[in-house]
Protein backbone atom coordinates (compact mmCIF):
# COMPACT_ATOMS: atom_id res chain seq x y z
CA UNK A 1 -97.63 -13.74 71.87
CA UNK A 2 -99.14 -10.36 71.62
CA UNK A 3 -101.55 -8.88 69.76
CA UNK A 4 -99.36 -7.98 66.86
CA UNK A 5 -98.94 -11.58 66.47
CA UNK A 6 -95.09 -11.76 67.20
CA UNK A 7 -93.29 -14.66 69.41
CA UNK A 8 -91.74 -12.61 72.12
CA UNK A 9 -90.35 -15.76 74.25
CA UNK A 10 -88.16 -16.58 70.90
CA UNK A 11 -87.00 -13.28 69.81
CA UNK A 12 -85.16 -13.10 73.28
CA UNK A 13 -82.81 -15.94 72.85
CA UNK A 14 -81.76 -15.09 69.00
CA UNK A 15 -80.86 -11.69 69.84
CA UNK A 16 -78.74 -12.89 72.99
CA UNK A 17 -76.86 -15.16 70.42
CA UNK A 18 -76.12 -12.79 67.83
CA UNK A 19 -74.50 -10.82 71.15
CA UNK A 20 -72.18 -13.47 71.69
CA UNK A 21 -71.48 -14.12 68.15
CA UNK A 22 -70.47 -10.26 67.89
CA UNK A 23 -68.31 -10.62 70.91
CA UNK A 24 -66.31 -13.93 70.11
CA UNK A 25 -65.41 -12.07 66.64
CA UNK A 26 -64.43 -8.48 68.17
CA UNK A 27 -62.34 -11.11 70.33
CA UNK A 28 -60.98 -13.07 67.65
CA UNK A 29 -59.54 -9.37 65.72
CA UNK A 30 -57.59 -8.04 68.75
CA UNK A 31 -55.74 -11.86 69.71
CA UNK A 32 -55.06 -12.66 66.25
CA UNK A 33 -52.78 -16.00 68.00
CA UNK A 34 -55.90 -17.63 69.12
CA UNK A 35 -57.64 -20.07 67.04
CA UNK A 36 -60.21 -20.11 64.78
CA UNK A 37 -59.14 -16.03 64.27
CA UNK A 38 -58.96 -14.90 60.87
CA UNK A 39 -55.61 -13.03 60.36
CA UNK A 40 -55.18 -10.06 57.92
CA UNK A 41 -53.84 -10.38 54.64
CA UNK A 42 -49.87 -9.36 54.18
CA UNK A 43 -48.93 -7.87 50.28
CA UNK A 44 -45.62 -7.03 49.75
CA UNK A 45 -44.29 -4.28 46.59
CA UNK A 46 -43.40 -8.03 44.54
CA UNK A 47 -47.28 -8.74 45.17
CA UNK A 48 -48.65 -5.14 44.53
CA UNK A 49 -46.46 -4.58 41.63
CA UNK A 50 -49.10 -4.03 39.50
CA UNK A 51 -50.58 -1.11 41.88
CA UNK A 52 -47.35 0.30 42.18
CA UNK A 53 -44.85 0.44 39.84
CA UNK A 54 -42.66 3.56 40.35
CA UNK A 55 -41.89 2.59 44.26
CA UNK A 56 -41.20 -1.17 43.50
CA UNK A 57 -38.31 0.02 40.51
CA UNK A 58 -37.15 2.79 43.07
CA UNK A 59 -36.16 0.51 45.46
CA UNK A 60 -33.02 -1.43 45.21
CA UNK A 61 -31.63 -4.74 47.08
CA UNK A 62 -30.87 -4.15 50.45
CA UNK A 63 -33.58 -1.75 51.59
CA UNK A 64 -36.37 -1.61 54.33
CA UNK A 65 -39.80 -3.26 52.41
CA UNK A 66 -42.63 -2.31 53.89
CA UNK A 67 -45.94 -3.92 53.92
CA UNK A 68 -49.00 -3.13 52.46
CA UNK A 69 -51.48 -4.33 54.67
CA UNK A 70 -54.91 -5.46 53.37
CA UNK A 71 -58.16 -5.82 56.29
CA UNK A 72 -60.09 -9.04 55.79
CA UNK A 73 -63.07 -7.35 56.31
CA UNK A 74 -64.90 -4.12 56.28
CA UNK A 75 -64.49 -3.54 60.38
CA UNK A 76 -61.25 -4.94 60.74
CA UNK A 77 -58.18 -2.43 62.13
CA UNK A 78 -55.31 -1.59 60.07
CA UNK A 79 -52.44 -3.47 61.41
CA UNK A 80 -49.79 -0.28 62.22
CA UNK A 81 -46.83 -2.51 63.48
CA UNK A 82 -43.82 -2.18 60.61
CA UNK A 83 -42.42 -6.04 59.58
CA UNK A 84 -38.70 -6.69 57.77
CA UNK A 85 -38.62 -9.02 55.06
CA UNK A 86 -35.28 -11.23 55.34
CA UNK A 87 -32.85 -10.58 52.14
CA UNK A 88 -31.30 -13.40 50.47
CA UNK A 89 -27.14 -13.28 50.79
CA UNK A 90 -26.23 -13.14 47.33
CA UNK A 91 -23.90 -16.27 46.57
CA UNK A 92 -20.62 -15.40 44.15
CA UNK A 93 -19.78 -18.38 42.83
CA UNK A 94 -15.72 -18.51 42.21
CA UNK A 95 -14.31 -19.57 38.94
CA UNK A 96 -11.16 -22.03 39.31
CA UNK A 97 -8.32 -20.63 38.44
CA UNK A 98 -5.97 -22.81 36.45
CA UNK A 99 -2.01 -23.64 38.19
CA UNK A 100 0.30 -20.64 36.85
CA UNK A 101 3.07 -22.21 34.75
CA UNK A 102 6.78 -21.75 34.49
CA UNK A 103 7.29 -18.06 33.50
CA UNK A 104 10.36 -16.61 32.06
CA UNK A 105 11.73 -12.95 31.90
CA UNK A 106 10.17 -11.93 28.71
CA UNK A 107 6.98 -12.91 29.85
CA UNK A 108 7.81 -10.57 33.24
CA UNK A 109 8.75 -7.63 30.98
CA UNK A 110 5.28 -8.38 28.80
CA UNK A 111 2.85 -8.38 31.48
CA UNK A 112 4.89 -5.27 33.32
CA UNK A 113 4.70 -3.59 29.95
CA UNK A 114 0.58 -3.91 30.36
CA UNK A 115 -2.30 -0.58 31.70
CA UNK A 116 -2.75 -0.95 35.27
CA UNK A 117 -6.42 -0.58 36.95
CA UNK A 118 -5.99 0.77 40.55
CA UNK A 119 -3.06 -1.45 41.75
CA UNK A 120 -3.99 -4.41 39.65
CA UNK A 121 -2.54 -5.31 36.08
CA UNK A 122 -5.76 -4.98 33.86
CA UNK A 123 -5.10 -7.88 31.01
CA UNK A 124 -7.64 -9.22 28.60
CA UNK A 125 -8.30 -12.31 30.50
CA UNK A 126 -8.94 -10.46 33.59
CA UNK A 127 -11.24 -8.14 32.28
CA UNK A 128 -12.95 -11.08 30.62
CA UNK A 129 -12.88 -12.84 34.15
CA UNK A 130 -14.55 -9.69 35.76
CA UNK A 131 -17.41 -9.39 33.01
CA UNK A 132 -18.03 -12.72 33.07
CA UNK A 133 -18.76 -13.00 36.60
CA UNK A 134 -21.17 -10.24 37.07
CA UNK A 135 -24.09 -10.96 39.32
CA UNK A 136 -27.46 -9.76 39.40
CA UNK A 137 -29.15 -7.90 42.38
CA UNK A 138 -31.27 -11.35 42.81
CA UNK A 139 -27.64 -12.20 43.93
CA UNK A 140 -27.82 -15.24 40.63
CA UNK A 141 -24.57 -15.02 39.12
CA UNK A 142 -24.98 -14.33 34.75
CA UNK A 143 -24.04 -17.04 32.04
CA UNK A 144 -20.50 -16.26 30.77
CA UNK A 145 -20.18 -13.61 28.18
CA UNK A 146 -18.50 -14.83 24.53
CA UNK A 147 -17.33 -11.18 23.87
CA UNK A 148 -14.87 -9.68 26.96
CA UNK A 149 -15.67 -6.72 28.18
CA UNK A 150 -13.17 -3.62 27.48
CA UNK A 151 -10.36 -3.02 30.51
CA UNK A 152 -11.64 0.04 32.44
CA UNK A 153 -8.34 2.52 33.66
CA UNK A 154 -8.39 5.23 35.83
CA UNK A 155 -6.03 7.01 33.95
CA UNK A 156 -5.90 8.06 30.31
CA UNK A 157 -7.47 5.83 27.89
CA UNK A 158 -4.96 3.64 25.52
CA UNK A 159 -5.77 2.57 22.20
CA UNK A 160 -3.62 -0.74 21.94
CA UNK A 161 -0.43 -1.96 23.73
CA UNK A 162 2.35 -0.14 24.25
CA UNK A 163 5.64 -0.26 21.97
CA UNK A 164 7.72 -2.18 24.47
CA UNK A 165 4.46 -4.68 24.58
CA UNK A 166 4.17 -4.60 20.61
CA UNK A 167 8.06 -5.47 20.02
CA UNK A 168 8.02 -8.18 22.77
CA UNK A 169 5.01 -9.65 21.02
CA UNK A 170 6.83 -9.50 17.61
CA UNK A 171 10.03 -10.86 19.23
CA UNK A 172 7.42 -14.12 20.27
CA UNK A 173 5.89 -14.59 16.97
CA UNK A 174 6.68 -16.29 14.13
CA UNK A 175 8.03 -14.44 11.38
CA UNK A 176 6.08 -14.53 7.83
CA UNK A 177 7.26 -16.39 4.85
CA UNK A 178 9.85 -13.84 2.91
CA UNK A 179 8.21 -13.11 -0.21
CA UNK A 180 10.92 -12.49 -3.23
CA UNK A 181 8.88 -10.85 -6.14
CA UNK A 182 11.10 -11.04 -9.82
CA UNK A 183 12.80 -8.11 -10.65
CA UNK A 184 11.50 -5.96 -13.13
CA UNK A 185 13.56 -5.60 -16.32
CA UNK A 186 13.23 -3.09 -19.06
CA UNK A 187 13.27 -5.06 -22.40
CA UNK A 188 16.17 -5.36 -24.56
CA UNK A 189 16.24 -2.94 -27.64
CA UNK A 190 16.50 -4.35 -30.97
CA UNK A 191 20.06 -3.61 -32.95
CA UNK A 192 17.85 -1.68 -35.58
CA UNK A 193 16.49 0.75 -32.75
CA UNK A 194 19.86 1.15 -31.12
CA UNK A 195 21.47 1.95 -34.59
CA UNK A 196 18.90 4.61 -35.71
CA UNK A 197 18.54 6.31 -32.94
CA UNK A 198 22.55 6.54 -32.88
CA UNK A 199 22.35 8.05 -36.43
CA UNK A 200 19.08 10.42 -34.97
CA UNK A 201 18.19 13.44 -37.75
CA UNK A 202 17.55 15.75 -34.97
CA UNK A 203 20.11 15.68 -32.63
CA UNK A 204 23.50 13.35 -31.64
CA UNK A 205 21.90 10.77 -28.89
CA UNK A 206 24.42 9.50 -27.07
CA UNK A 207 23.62 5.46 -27.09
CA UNK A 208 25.43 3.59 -23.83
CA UNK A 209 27.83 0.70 -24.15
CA UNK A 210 25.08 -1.64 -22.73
CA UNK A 211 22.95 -0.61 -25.53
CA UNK A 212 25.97 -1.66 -28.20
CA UNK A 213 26.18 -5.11 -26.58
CA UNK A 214 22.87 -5.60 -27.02
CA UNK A 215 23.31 -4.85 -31.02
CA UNK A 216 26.63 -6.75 -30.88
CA UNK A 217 24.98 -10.02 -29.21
CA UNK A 218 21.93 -9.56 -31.75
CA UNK A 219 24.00 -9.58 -34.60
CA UNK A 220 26.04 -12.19 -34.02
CA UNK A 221 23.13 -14.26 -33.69
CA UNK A 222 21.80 -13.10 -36.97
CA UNK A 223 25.39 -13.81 -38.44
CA UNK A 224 25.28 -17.25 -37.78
CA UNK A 225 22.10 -17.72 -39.91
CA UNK A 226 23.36 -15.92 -42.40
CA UNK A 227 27.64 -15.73 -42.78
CA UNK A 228 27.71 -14.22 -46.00
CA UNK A 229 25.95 -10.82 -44.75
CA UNK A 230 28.68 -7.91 -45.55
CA UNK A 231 26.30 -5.93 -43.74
CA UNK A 232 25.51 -7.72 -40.64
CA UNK A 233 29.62 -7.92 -40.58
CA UNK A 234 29.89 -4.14 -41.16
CA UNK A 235 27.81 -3.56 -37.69
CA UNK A 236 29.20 -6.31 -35.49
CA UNK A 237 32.64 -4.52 -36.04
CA UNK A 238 30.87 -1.07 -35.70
CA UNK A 239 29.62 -2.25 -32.54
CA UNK A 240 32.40 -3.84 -31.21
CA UNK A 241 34.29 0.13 -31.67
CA UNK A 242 31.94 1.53 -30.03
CA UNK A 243 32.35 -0.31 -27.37
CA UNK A 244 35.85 0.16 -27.13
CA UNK A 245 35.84 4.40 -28.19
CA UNK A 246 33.26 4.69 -24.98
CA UNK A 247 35.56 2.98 -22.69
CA UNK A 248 38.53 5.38 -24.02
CA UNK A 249 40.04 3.02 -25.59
CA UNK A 250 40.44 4.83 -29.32
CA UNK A 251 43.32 2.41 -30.75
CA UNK A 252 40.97 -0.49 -30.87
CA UNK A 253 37.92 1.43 -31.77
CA UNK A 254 39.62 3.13 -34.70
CA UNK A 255 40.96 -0.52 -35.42
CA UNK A 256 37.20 -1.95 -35.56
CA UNK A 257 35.81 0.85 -37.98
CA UNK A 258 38.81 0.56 -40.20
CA UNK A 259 37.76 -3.15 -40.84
CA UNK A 260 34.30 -2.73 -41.40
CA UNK A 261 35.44 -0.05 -43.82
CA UNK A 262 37.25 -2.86 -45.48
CA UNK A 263 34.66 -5.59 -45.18
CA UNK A 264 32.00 -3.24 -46.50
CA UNK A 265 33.63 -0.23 -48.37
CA UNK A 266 30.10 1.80 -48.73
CA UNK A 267 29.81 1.46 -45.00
CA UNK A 268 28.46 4.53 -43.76
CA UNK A 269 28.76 4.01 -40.16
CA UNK A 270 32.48 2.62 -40.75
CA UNK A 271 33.42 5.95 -42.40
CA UNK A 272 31.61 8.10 -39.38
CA UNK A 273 33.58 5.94 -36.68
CA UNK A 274 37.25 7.09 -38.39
CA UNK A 275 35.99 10.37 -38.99
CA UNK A 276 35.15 10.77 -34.86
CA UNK A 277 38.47 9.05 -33.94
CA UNK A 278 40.19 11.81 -36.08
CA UNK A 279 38.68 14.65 -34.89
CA UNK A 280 39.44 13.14 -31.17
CA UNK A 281 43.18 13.55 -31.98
CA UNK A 282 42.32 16.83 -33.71
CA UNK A 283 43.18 15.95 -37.18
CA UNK A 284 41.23 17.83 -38.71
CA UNK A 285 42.12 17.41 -42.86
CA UNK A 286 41.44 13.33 -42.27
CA UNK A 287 38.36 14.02 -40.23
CA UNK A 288 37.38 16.02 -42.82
CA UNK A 289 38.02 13.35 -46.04
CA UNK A 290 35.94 10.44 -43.56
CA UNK A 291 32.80 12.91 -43.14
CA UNK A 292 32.91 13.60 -47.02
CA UNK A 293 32.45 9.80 -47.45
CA UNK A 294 29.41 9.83 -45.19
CA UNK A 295 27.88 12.63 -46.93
CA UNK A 296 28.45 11.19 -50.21
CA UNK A 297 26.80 7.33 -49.15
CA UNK A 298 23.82 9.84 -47.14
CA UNK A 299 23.71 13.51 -48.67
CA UNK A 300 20.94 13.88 -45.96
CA UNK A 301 22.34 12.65 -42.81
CA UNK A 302 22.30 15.91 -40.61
CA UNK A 303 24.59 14.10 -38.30
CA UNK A 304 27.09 14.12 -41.13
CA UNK A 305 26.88 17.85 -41.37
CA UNK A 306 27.55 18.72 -38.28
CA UNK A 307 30.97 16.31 -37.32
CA UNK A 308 31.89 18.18 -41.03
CA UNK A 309 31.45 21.37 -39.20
CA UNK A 310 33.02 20.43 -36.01
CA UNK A 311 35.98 19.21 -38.43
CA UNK A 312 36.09 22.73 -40.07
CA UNK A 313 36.01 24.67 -36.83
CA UNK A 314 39.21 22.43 -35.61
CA UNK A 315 41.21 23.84 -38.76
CA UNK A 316 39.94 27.41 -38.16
CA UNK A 317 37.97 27.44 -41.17
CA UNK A 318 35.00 29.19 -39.72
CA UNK A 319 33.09 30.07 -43.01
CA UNK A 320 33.26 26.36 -43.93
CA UNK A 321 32.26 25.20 -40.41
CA UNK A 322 29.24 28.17 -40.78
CA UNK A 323 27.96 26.34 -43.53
CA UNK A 324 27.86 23.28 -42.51
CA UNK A 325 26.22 24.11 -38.93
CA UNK A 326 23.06 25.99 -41.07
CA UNK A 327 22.98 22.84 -43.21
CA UNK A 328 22.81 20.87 -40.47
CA UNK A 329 20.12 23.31 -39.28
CA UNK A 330 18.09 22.72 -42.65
CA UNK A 331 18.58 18.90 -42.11
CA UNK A 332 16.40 19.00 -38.97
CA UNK A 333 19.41 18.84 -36.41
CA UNK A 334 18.69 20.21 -33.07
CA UNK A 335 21.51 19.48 -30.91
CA UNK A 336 21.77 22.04 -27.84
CA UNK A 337 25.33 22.44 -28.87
CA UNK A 338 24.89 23.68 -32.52
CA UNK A 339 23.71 27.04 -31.50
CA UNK A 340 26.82 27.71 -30.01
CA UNK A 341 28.50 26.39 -32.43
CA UNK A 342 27.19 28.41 -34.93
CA UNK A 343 27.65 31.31 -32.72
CA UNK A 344 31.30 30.54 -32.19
CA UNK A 345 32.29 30.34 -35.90
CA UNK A 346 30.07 33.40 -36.74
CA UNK A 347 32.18 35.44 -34.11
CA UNK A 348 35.65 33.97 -35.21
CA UNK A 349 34.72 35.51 -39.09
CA UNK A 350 34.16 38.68 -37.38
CA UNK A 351 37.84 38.30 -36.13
CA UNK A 352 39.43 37.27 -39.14
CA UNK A 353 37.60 40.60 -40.42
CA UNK A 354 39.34 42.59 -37.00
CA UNK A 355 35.89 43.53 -36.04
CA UNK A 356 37.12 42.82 -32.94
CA UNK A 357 33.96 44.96 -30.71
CA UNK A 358 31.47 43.05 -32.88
CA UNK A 359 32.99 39.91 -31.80
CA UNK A 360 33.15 40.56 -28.36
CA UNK A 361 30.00 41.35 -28.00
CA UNK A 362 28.56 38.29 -29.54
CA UNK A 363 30.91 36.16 -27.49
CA UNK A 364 30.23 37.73 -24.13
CA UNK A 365 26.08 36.50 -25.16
CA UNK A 366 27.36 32.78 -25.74
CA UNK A 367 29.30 33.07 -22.32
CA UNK A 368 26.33 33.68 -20.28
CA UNK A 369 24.74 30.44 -21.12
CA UNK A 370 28.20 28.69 -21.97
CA UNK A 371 31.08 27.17 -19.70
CA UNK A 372 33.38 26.48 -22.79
CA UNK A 373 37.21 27.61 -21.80
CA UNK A 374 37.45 28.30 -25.31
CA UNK A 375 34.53 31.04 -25.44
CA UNK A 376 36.88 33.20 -23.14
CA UNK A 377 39.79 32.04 -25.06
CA UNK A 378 38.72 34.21 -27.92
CA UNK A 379 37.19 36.88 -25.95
CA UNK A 380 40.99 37.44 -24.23
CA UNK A 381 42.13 37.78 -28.02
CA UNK A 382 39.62 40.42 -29.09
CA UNK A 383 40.73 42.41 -25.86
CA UNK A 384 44.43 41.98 -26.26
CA UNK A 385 43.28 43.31 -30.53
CA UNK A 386 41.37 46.20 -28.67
CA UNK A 387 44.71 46.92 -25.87
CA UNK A 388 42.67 46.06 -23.16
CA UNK A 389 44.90 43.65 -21.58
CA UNK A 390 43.12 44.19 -17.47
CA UNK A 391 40.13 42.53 -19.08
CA UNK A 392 41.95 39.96 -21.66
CA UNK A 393 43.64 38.80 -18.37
CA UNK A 394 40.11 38.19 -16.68
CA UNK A 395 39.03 36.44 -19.77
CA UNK A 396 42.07 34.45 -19.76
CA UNK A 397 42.34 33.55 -15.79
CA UNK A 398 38.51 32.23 -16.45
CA UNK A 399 39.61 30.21 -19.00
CA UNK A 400 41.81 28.17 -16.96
CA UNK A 401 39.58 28.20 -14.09
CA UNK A 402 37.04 26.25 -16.36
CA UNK A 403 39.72 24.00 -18.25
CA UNK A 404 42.81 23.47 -15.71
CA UNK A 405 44.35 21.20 -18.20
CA UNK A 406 44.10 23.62 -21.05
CA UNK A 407 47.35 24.20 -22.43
CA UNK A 408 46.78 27.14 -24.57
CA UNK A 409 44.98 29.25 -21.86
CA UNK A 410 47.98 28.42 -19.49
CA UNK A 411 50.12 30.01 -22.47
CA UNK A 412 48.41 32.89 -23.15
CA UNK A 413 47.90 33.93 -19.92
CA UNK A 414 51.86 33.75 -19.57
CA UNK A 415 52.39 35.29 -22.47
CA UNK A 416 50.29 38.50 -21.74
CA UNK A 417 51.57 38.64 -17.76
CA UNK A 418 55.09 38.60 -19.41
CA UNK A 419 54.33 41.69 -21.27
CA UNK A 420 53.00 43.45 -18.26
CA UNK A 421 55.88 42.61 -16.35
CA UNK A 422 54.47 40.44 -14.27
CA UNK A 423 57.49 38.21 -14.41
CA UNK A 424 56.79 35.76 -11.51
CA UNK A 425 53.21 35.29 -12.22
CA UNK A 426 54.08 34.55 -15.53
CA UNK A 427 57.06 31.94 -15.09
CA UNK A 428 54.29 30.20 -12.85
CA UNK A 429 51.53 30.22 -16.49
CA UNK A 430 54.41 29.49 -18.64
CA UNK A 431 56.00 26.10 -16.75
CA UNK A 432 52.63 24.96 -16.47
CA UNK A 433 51.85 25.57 -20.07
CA UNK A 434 54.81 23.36 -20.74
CA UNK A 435 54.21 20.40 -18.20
CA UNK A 436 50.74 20.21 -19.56
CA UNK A 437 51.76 20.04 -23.45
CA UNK A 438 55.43 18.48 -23.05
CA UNK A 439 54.91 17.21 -26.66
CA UNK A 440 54.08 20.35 -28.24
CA UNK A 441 51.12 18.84 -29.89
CA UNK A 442 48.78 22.13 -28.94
CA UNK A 443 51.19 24.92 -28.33
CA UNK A 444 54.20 26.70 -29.52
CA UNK A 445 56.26 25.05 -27.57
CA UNK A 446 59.81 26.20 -28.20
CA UNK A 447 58.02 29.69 -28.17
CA UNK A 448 56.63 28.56 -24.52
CA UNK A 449 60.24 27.61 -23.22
CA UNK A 450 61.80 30.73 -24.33
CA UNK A 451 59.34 33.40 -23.01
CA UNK A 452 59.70 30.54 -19.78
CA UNK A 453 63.49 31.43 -19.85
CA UNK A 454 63.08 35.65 -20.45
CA UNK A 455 60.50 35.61 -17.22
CA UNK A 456 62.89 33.57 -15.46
CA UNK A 457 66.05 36.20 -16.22
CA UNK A 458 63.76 39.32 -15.91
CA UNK A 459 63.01 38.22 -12.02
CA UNK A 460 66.56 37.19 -11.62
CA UNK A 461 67.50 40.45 -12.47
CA UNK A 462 65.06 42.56 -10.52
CA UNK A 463 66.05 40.62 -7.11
CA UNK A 464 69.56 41.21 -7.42
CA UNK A 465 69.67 44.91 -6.50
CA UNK A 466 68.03 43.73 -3.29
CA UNK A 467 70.59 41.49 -2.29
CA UNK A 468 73.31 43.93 -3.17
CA UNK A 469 71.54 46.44 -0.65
């Protein structure tokens, strides 16, 4: 011990100690395999994931981890050798597929008929299969999806299968119930309805023979509740001529309104049926006596004014048929046919009065809007009264270009080629005349046969001097 007071002899053998101490631990750091050494710490980018985020997500499965390495202590030497962690073979776990059954052609056509992906056939199931079966980059394969994912093609993208694909499936399927909905009727008219809109103030409506079987059936139901009913009697036969004038049939019909005329001798609609069946067969003094009994049961039924008209115009009593057209006019009538009418008539006084121009002229206006044969009837007479015969021929042809089976155009037309010496042309109007009218009941027809007869001679004789050359 010195004079300081410190131990010399002991501080000798600790500081030889702490040597060796120092020495077995710089040992223990450099042979790492020997025991008792303490080893550095290993953290990998799973265990410094919190240090470093951005390397750990840019890394995927399958690449080269390198360790972080961490020194025990404060002296200790980074460890600079590089270590591989192992990576786990992912396991893809196959699903069983089921034994394919029996297929037949259709089935063939169906699943040729499907989008392809690559060289496989891409079908629902498949593409449910593949989605179903994805696995993640832990290699542990995902829970089955409930909705399949859509097919992916290379080529262009299809909304829905094909048409071959859609008819095969509709060829498979059952077909729906048939569905019959009722048809849709329009309601029966009542007989009232039926019978005044046949006897319309405004204009003649033209009621369909449906229509009059519906008033015929209605009123022979109401008959049979009450069989005294003159009136009710009166209709049904009404009805029942109707029926039988609209099928052409005017024997019957004029049969039918004669007995309700008899049955009921007021009946208006009786007297109007006769009166329509004689001006059909153009007797025109009868026609005129049945519309005279309508007007006198209804003074102001318009309809009645007009047939009385259309009766005066038959007997070429155009101031009489004037009259009753404008009275008709007054009544409320409409018809699209009474202009014309009224036109007509108008034009025919101006002939009776040889104002033949001032005829023309209003007959050429009705002809523009009209396709009567008898409009250019009377315009061919005013020309043949003015000597224009070129332009009463015109008028003429047109007539029986509109009415073929017009007797009197055929006539006239013969007549006026005859006098032009147009002899073969002529024989041609005139036989035709004849074979349309055999009767006589519209033409001159002894007239017709002998202008036939004077054509027929005239040509005879103009030929001959050829065959004499």
């Amino acid at each position: 011990m010195n004079s300081s007071g410190v131990n010399h002899d002991m501080y000798v053998p600790t500081l030889l100690a702490m040597t060796l101490i120092f020495c077995n631990l710089q040992l223990g750091a450099q042979n790492p395999k020997e025991p008792g050494a303490r080893r550095p710490k290993i953290e990998t980018a799973e265990d410094n994931i919190g240090s470093a985020p951005d390397a750990a997500r840019s890394r995927t499965a399958g690449e080269e981890v390198k360790p972080v390495l961490k020194p025990a202590g404060k002296g200790s030497n980074p460890v600079s050798k590089v270590m591989k962690r192992p990576q786990p073979q992912p396991k893809v776990m196959k699903r069983p597929q089921p034994q394919p059954m029996a297929q037949t052609a259709k089935a063939d056509e169906l699943g040729a008929s499907l989008p392809r992906v690559g060289s496989k056939v891409a079908t629902p199931d498949a593409a449910s299969d593949s989605a179903s079966r994805a696995v993640d980059p832990k290699g542990v394969e995902q829970p089955r999806r409930s909705t399949p994912a859509p097919a992916v093609s290379s080529g262009p993208v299809q909304s829905g299968p094909s048409a071959a694909c859609k008819s095969e499936l509709s060829a498979l399927l059952p077909l729906p119930w048939p569905v019959v909905l009722p048809a849709l009727t329009a309601p029966e008219p009542s007989a009232d309805t039926v019978i005044s809109t046949f006897l319309d103030q405004k204009q003649a409506i033209e009621v369909t023979e449906k229509e009059w079987q519906a008033v015929l059936s209605q009123d022979n139901a109401a008959l049979l509740k009450q069989p005294g009913n003159r009136y009710l009697k009166a209709r049904v036969l009404f009805a029942q001529g109707q029926i039988a004038y609209l099928r052409g049939d005017l024997t019957t019909a004029f049969a039918s309104y004669d007995e309700a005329i008899r049955v009921m001798p007021d009946s208006l609609l009786g007297h109007l049926g006769v009166g329509q069946i004689y001006l059909a067969m153009r007797l025109a003094s009868e026609a005129i006596e049945s519309f005279q009994n309508v007007i006198r049961i209804n003074p102001k039924l318009a309809r009645a004014y007009k047939s009385m008209g259309d009766a005066y115009s038959c007997s070429e009593r155009s101031k009489e048929a004037v009259k009753m057209y404008l009275r008709a006019q007054e009544l409320g009538y409409t018809g699209a046919d009474l202009t014309t009418l009224l036109k007509r008539n108008q034009a025919q006084i101006l002939i009776d009065e040889h104002r033949w121009q001032q005829a023309v002229s209003k007959l050429e206006a009705i002809a523009k809007n009209s396709t009567s044969a008898d409009v250019y009837l009377t315009i061919g007479q005013c020309y043949e009264e003015l000597n224009q015969m070129l332009s009463a021929a015109q008028a003429y042809t047109r007539a029986t270009q509109l009415d073929r089976q017009s007797a009197v155009a055929h006539l006239r037309l013969g007549n006026l080629l005859l006098r032009q010496h147009e002899f073969q042309a002529a024989a041609a109007a005139l036989e035709r005349a004849i074979v349309l009218d055999p009767s006589g009941a519209r033409i001159d027809l002894q007239r017709a046969r002998n202008n036939l007869r004077q054509a027929r001679k005239r040509l005879q004789s103009k030929r001959r001097p050829d065959h004499g050359d």
